[in-house]
N, C-alpha and C. Protein backbone atom coordinates (compact mmCIF):
# COMPACT_ATOMS: atom_id res chain seq x y z
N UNK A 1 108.72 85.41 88.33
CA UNK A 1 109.91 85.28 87.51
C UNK A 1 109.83 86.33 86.41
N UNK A 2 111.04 87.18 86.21
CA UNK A 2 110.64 88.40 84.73
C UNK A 2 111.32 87.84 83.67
N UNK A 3 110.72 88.16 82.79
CA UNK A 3 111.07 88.08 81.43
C UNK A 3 112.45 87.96 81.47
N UNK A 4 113.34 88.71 81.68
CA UNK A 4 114.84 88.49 81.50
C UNK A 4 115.11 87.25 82.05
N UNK A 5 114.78 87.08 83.38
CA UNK A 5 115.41 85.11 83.77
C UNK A 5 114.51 84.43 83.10
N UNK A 6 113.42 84.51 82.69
CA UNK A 6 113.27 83.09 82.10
C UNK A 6 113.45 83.31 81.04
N UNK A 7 114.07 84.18 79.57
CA UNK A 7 114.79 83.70 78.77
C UNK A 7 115.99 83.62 78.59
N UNK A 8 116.57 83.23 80.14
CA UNK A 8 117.87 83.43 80.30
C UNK A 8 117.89 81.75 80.32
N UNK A 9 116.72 81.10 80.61
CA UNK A 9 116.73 79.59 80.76
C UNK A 9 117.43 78.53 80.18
N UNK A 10 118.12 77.63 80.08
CA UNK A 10 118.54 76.80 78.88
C UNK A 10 117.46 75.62 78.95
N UNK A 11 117.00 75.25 77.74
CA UNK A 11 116.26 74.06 77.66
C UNK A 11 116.72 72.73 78.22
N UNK A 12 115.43 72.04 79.06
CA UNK A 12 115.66 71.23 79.75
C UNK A 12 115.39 70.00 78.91
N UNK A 13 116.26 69.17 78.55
CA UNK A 13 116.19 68.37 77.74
C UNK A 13 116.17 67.24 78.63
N UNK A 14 115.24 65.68 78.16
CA UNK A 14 115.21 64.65 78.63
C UNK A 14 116.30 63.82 79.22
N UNK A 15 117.81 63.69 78.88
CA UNK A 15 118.85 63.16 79.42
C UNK A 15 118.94 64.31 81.03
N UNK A 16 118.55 65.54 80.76
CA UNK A 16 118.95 66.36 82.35
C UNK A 16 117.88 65.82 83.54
N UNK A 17 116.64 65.12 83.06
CA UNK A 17 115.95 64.81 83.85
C UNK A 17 116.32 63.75 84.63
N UNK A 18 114.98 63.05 85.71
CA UNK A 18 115.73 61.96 86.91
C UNK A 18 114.83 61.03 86.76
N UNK A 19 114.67 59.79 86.36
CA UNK A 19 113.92 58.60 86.92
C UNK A 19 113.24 57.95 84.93
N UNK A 20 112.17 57.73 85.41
CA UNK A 20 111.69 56.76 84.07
C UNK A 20 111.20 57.87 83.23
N UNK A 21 111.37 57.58 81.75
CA UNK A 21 110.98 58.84 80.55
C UNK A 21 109.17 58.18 80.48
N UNK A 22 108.18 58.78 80.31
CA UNK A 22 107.29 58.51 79.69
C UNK A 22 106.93 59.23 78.52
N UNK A 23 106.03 57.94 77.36
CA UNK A 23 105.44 58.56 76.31
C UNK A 23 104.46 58.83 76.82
N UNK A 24 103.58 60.13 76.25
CA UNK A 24 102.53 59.98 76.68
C UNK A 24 101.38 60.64 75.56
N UNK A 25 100.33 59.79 75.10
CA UNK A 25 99.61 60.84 74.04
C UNK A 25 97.99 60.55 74.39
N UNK A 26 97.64 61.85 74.04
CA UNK A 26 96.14 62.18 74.47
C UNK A 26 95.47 62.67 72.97
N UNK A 27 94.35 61.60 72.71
CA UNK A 27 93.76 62.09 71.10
C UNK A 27 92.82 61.86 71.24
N UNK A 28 91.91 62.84 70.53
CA UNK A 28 90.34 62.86 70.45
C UNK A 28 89.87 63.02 68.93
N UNK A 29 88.90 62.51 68.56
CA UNK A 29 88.24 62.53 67.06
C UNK A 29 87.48 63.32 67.11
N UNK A 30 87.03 64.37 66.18
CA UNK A 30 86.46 65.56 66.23
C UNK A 30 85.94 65.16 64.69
N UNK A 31 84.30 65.29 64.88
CA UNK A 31 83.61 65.06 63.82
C UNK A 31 83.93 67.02 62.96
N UNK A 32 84.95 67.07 62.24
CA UNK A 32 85.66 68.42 61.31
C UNK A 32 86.27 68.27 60.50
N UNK A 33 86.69 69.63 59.25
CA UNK A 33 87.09 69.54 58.27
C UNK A 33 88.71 69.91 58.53
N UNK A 34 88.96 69.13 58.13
CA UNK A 34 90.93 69.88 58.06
C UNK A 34 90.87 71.25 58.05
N UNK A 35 90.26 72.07 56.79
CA UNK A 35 90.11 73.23 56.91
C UNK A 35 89.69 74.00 58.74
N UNK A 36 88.75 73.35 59.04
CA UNK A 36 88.00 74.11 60.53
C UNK A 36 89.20 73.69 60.93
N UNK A 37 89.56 72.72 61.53
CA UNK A 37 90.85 72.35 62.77
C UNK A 37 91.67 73.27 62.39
N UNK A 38 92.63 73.84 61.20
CA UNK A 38 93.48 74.51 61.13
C UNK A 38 93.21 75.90 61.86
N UNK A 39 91.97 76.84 61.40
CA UNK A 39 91.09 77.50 61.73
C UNK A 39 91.14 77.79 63.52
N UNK A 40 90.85 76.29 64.07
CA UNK A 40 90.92 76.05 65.76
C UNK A 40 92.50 76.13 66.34
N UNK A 41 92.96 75.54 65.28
CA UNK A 41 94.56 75.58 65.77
C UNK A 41 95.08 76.80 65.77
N UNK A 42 94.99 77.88 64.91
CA UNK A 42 95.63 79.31 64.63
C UNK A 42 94.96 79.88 66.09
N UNK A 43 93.54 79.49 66.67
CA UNK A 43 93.20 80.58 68.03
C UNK A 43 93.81 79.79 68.82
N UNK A 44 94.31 78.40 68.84
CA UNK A 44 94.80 77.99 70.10
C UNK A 44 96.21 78.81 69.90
N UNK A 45 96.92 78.80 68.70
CA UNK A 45 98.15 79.46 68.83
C UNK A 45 98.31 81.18 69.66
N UNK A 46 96.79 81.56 69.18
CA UNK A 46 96.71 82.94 69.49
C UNK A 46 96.85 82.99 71.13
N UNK A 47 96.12 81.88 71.51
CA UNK A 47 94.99 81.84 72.95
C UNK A 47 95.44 80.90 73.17
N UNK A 48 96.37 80.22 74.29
CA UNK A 48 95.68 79.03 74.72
C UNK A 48 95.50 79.00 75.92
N UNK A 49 94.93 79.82 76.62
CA UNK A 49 93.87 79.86 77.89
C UNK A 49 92.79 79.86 77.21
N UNK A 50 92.13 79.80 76.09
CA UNK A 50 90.89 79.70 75.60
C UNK A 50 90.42 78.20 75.39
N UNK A 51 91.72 77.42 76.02
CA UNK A 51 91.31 75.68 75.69
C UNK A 51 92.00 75.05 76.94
N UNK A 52 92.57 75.62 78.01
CA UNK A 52 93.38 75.24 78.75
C UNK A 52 92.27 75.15 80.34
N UNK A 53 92.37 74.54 80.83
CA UNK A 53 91.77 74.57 81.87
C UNK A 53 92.01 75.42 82.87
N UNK A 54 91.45 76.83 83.30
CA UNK A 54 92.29 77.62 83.99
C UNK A 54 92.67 77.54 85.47
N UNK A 55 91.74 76.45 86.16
CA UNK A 55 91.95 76.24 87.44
C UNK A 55 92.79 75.65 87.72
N UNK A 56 93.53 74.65 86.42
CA UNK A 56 94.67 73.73 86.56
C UNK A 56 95.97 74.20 86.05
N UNK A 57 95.54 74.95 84.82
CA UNK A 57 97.09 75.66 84.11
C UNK A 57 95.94 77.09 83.27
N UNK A 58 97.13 78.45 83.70
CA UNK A 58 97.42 79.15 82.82
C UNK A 58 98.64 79.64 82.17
N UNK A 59 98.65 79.67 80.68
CA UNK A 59 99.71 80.02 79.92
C UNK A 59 99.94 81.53 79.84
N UNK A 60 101.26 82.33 80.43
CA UNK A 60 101.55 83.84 80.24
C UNK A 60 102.44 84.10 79.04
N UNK A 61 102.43 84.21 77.84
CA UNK A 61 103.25 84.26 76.94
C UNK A 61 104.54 85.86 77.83
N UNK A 62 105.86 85.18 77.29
CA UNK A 62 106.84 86.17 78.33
C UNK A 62 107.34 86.67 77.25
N UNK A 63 107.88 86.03 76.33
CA UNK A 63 108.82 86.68 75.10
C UNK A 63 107.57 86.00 73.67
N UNK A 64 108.67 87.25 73.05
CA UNK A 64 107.24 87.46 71.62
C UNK A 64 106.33 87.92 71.29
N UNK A 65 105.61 88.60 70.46
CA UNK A 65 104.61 89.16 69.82
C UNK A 65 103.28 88.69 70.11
N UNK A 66 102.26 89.33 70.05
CA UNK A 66 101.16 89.21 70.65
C UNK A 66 100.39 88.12 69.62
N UNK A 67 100.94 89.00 68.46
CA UNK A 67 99.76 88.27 67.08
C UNK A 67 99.72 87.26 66.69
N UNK A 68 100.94 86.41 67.43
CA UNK A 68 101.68 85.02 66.58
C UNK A 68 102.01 84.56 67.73
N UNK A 69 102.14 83.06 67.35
CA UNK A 69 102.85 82.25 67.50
C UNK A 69 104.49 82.33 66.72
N UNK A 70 105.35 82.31 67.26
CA UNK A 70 106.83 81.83 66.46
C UNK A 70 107.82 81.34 67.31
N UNK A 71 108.64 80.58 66.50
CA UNK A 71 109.27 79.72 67.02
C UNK A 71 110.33 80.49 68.19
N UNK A 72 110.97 80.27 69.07
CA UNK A 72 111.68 80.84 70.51
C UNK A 72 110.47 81.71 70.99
N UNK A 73 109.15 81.54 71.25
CA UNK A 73 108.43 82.61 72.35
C UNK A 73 108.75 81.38 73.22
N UNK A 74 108.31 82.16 74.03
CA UNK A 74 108.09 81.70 75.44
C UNK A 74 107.18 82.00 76.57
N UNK A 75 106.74 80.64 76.86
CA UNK A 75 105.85 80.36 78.06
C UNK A 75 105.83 80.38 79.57
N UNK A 76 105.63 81.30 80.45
CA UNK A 76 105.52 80.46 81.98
C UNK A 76 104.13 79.99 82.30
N UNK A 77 104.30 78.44 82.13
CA UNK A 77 102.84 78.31 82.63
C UNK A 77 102.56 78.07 84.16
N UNK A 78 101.28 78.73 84.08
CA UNK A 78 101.39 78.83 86.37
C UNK A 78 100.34 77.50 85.94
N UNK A 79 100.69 76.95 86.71
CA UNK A 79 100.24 75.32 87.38
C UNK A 79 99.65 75.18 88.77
N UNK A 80 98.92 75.09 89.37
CA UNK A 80 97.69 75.13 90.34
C UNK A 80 98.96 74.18 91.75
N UNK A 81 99.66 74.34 92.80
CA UNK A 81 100.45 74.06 92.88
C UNK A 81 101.30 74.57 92.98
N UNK A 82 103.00 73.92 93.76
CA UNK A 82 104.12 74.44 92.97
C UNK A 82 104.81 74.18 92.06
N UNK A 83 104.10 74.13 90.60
CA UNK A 83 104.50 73.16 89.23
C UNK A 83 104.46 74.39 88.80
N UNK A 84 104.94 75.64 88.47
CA UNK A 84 104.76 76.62 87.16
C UNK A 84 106.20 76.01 86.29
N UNK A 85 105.76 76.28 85.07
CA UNK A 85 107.12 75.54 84.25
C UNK A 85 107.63 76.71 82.72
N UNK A 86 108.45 77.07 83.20
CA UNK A 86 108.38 77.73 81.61
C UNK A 86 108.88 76.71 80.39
N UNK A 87 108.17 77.22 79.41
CA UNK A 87 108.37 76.32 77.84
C UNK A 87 108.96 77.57 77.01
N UNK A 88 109.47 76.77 75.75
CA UNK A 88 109.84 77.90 74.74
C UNK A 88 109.16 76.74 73.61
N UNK A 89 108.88 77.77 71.97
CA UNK A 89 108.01 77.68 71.09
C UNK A 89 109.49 76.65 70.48
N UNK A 90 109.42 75.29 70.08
CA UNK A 90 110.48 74.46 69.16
C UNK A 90 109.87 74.62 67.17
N UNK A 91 108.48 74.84 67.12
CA UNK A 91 108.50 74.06 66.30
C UNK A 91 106.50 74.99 65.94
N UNK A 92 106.58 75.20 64.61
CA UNK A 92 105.21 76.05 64.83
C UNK A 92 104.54 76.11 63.07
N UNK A 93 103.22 75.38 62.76
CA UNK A 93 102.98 75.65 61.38
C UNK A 93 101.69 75.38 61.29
N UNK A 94 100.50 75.66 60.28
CA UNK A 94 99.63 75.58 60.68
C UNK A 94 98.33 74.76 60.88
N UNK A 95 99.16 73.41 61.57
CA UNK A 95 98.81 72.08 62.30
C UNK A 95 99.31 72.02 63.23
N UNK A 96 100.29 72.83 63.71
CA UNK A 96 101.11 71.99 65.05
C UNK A 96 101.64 73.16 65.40
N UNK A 97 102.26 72.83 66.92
CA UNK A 97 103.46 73.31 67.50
C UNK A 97 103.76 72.42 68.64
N UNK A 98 105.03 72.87 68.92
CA UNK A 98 105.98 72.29 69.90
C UNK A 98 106.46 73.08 71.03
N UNK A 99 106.31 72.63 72.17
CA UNK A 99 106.76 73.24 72.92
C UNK A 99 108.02 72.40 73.80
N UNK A 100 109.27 72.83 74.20
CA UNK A 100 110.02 72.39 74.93
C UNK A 100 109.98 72.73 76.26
N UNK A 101 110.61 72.35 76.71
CA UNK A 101 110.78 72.75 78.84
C UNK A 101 112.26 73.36 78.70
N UNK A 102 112.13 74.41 79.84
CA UNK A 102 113.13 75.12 80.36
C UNK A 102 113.60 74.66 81.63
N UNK A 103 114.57 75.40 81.82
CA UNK A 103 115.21 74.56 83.22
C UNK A 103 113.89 75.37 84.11
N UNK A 104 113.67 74.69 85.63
CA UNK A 104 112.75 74.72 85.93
C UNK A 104 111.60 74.36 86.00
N UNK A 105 111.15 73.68 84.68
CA UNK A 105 109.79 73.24 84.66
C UNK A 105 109.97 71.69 85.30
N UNK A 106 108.57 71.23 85.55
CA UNK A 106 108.82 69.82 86.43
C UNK A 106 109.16 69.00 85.54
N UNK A 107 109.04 69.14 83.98
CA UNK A 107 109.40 67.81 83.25
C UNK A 107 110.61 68.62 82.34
N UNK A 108 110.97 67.15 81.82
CA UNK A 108 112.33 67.57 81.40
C UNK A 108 112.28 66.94 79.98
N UNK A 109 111.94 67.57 78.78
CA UNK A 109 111.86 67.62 77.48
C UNK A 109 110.91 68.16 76.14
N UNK A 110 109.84 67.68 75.84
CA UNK A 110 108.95 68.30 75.09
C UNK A 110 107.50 67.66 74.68
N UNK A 111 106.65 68.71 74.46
CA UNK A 111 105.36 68.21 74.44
C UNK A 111 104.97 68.65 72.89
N UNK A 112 103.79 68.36 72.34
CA UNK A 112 103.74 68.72 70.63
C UNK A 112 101.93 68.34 70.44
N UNK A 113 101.37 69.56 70.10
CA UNK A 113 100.02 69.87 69.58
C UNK A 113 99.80 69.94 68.41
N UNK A 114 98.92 68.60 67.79
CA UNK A 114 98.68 68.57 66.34
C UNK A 114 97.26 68.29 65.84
N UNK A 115 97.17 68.41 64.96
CA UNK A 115 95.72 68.16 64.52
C UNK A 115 96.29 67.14 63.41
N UNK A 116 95.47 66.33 62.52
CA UNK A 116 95.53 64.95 61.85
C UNK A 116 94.09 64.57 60.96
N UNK A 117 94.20 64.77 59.88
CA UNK A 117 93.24 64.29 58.68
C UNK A 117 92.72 63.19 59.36
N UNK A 118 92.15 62.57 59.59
CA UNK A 118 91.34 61.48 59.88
C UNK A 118 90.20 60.74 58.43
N UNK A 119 89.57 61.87 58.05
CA UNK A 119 89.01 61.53 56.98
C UNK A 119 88.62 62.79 56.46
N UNK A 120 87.58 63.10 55.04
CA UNK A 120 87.38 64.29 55.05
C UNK A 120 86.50 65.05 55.86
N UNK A 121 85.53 64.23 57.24
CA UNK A 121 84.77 65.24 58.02
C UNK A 121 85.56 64.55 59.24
N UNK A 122 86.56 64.52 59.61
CA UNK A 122 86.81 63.82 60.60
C UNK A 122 88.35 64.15 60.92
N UNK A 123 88.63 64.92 61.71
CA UNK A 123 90.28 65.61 62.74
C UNK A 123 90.44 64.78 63.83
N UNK A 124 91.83 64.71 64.30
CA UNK A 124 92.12 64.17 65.56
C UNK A 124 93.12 65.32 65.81
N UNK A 125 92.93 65.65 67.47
CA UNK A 125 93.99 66.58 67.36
C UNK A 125 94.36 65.64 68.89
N UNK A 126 95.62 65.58 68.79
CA UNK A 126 96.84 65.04 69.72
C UNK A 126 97.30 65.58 70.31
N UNK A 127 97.99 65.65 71.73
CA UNK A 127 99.00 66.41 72.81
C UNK A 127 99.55 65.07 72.49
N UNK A 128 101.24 65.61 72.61
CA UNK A 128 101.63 64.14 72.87
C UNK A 128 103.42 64.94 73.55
N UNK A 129 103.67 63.83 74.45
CA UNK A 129 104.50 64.56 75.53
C UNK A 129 105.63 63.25 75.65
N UNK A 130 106.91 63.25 75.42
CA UNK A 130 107.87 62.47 75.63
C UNK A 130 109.07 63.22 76.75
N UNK A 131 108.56 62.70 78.02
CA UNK A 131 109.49 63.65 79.08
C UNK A 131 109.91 62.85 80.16
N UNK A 132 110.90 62.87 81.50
CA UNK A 132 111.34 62.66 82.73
C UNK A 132 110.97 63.54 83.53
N UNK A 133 110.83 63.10 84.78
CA UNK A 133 110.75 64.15 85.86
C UNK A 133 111.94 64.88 85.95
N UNK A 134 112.52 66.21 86.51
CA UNK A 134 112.96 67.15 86.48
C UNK A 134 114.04 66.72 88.22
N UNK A 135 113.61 65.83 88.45
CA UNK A 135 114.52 66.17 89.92
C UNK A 135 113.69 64.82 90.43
N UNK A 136 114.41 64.39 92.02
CA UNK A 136 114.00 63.42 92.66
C UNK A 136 112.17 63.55 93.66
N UNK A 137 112.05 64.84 93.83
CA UNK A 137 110.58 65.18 94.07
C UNK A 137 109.78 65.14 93.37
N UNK A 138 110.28 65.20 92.06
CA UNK A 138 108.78 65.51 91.05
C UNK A 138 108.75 63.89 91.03
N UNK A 139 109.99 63.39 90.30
CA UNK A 139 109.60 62.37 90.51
C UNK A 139 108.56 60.75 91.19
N UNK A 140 109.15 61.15 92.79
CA UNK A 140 108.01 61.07 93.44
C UNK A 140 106.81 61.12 93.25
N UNK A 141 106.53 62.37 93.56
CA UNK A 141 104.72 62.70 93.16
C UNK A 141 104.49 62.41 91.54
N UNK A 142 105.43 62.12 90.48
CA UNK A 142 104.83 61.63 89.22
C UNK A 142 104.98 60.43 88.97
N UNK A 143 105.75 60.03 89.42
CA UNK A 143 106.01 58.15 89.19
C UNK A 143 105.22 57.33 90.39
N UNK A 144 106.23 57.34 91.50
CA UNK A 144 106.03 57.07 92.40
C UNK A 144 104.46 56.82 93.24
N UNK A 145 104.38 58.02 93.49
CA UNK A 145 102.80 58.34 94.05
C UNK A 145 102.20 59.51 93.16
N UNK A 146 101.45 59.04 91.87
CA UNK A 146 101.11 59.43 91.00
C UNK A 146 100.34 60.82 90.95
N UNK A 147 100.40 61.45 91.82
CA UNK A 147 99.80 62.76 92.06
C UNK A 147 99.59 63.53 90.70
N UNK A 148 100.90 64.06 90.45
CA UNK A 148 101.69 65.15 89.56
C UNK A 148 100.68 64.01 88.02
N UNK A 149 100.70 63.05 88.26
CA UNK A 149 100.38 62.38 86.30
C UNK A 149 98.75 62.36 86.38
N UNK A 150 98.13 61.98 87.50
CA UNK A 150 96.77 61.96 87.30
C UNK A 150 96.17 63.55 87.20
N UNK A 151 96.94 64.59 88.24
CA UNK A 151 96.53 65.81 87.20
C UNK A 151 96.69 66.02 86.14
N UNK A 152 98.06 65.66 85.53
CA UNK A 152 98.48 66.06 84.07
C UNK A 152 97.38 65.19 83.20
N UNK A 153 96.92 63.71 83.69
CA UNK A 153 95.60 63.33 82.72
C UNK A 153 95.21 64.44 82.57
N UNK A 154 94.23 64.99 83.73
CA UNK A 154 93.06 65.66 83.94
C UNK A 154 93.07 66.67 83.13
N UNK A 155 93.98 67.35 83.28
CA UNK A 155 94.91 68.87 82.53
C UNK A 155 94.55 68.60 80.76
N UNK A 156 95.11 67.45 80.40
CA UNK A 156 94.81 68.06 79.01
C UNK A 156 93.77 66.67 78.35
N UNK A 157 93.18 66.24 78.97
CA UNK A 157 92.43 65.19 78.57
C UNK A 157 90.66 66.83 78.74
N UNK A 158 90.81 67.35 79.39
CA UNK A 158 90.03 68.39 79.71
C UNK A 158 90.31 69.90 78.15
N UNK A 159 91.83 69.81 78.29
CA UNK A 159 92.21 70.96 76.72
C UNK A 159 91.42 69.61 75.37
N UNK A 160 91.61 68.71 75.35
CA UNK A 160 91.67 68.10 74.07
C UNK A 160 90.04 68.23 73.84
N UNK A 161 89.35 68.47 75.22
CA UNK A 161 87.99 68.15 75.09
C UNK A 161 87.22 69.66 74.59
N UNK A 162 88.22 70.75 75.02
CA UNK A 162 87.97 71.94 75.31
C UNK A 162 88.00 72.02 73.72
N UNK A 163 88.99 71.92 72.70
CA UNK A 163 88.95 72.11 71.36
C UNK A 163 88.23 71.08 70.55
N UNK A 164 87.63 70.22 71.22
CA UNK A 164 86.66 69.34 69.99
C UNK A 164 85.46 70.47 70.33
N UNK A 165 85.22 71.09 71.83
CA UNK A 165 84.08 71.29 71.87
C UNK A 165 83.70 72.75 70.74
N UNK A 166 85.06 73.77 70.70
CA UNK A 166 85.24 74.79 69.90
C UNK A 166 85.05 74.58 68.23
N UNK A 167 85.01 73.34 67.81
CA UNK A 167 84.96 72.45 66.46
C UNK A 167 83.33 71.69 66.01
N UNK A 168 83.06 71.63 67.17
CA UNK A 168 81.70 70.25 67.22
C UNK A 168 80.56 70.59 68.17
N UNK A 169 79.37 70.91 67.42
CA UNK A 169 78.64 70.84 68.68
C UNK A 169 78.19 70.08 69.28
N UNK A 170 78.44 68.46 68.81
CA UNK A 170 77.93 67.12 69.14
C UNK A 170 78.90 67.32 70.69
N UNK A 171 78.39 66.37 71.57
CA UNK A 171 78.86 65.87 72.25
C UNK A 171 80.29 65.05 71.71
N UNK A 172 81.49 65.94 73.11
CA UNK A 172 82.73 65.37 72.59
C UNK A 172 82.95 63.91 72.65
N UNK A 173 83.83 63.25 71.69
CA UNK A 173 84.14 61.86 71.89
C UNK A 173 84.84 60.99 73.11
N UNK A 174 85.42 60.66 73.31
CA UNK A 174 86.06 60.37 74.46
C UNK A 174 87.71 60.47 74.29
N UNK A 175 88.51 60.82 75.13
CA UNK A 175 90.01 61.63 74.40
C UNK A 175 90.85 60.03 75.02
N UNK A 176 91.15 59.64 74.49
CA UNK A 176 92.18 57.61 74.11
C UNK A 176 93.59 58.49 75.12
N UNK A 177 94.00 57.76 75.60
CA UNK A 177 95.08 58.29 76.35
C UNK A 177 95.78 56.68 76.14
N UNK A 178 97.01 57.10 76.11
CA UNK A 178 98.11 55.87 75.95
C UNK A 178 99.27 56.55 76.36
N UNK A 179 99.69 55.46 77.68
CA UNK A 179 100.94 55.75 78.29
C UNK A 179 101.94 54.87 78.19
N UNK A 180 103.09 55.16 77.83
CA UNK A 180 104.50 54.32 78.01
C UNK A 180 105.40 54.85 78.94
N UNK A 181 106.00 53.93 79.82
CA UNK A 181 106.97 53.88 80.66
C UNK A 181 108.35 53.22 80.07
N UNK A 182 109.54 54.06 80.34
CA UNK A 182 110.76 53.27 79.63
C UNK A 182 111.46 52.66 81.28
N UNK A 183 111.54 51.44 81.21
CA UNK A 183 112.34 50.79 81.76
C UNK A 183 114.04 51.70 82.32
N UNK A 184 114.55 51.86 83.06
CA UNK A 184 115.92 52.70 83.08
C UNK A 184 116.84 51.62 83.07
N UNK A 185 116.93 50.65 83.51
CA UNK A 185 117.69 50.07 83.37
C UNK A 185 117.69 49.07 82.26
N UNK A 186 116.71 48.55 81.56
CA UNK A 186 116.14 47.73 80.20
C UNK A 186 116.54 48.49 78.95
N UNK A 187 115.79 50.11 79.20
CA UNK A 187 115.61 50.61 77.93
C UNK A 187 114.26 50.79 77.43
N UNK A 188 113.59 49.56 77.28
CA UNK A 188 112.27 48.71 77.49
C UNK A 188 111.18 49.52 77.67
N UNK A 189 110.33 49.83 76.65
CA UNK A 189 109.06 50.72 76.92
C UNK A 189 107.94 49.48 76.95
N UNK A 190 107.19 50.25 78.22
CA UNK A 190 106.03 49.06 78.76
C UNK A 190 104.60 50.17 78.51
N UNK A 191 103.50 49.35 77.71
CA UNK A 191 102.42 50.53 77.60
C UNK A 191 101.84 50.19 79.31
N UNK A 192 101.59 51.60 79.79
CA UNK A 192 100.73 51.44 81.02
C UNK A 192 99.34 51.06 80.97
């Protein structure tokens, strides 16, 4: 895909998607100083194939500057599979960013990387992803017959581990995963 079509993309927002929305958040405690996490967060902004698992996802930055992160770059990430998804930058400071989905990607809304005071030697940094499947196939393999979600565990329960390990030389903690399913016809979020 070149640069011109995929920022020709319009963002794929959660109502365009098909089947049940899940919450989904992945957090790990990182024995660090607010100061260091910020520090970790600016190279993940730089890099994030330097925390990404590359056999499962790499990130190609398509639009934007090399040196930064800012808000409208954009992502195609190739996905191990036929899942590559492009994202664009929503939201960017130096604790967090946001990334949204473009048409095309398998999910349909946005994911958000933060780090979190915990105490003064003590960070949590969070993925946390509120999305639908993208069509009646993804669906499938993500709801249905869970294919597509037990990689996406794997995928960033593996990044969250990848940046405690860049922070801590202790042995990482264990990364808490909590899933919600919304009911479609209820409304009704059920924790999985």
């Amino acid at each position: 895909m070149s640069t011109s079509e995929l920022a020709s993309h319009k963002r794929q927002k959660i109502e365009d998607g098909y089947g049940a929305a899940f919450h989904r958040v992945y957090s790990i405690s990182i024995p660090a100083t607010h100061e260091q996490a910020q520090v970790a967060m600016h190279e993940l902004q730089m890099d994030l194939n330097k925390f990404s698992p590359q056999l499962m996802a790499k990130f190609e930055k398509v639009t934007g500057a090399a040196d930064k992160m800012r808000i409208e770059d954009e992502f195609q990430i190739h996905i191990t599979g036929p899942w590559n998804g492009p994202v664009r930058v929503a939201k960017v400071s130096e604790t967090a960013f946001r990334f949204v989905t473009l048409k095309g990607h398998m999910e349909a809304d946005e994911i958000n990387f933060e780090i979190k005071k915990e105490s003064d030697s003590t960070i949590i940094f969070e993925i946390e992803s509120l999305a639908r499947s993208r069509d009646v196939l993804v669906d499938i393999v993500y709801d249905k017959l869970p294919i597509a979600k037990l990689a996406q565990t794997e995928m960033w329960t593996l990044f969250c581990t990848a940046f405690s390990e860049r922070l801590s030389e202790t042995k990482p903690n264990e990364v808490v995963i909590v899933t919600e399913r919304q009911d479609q016809e209820t409304g009704q979020w059920k924790k999985l």
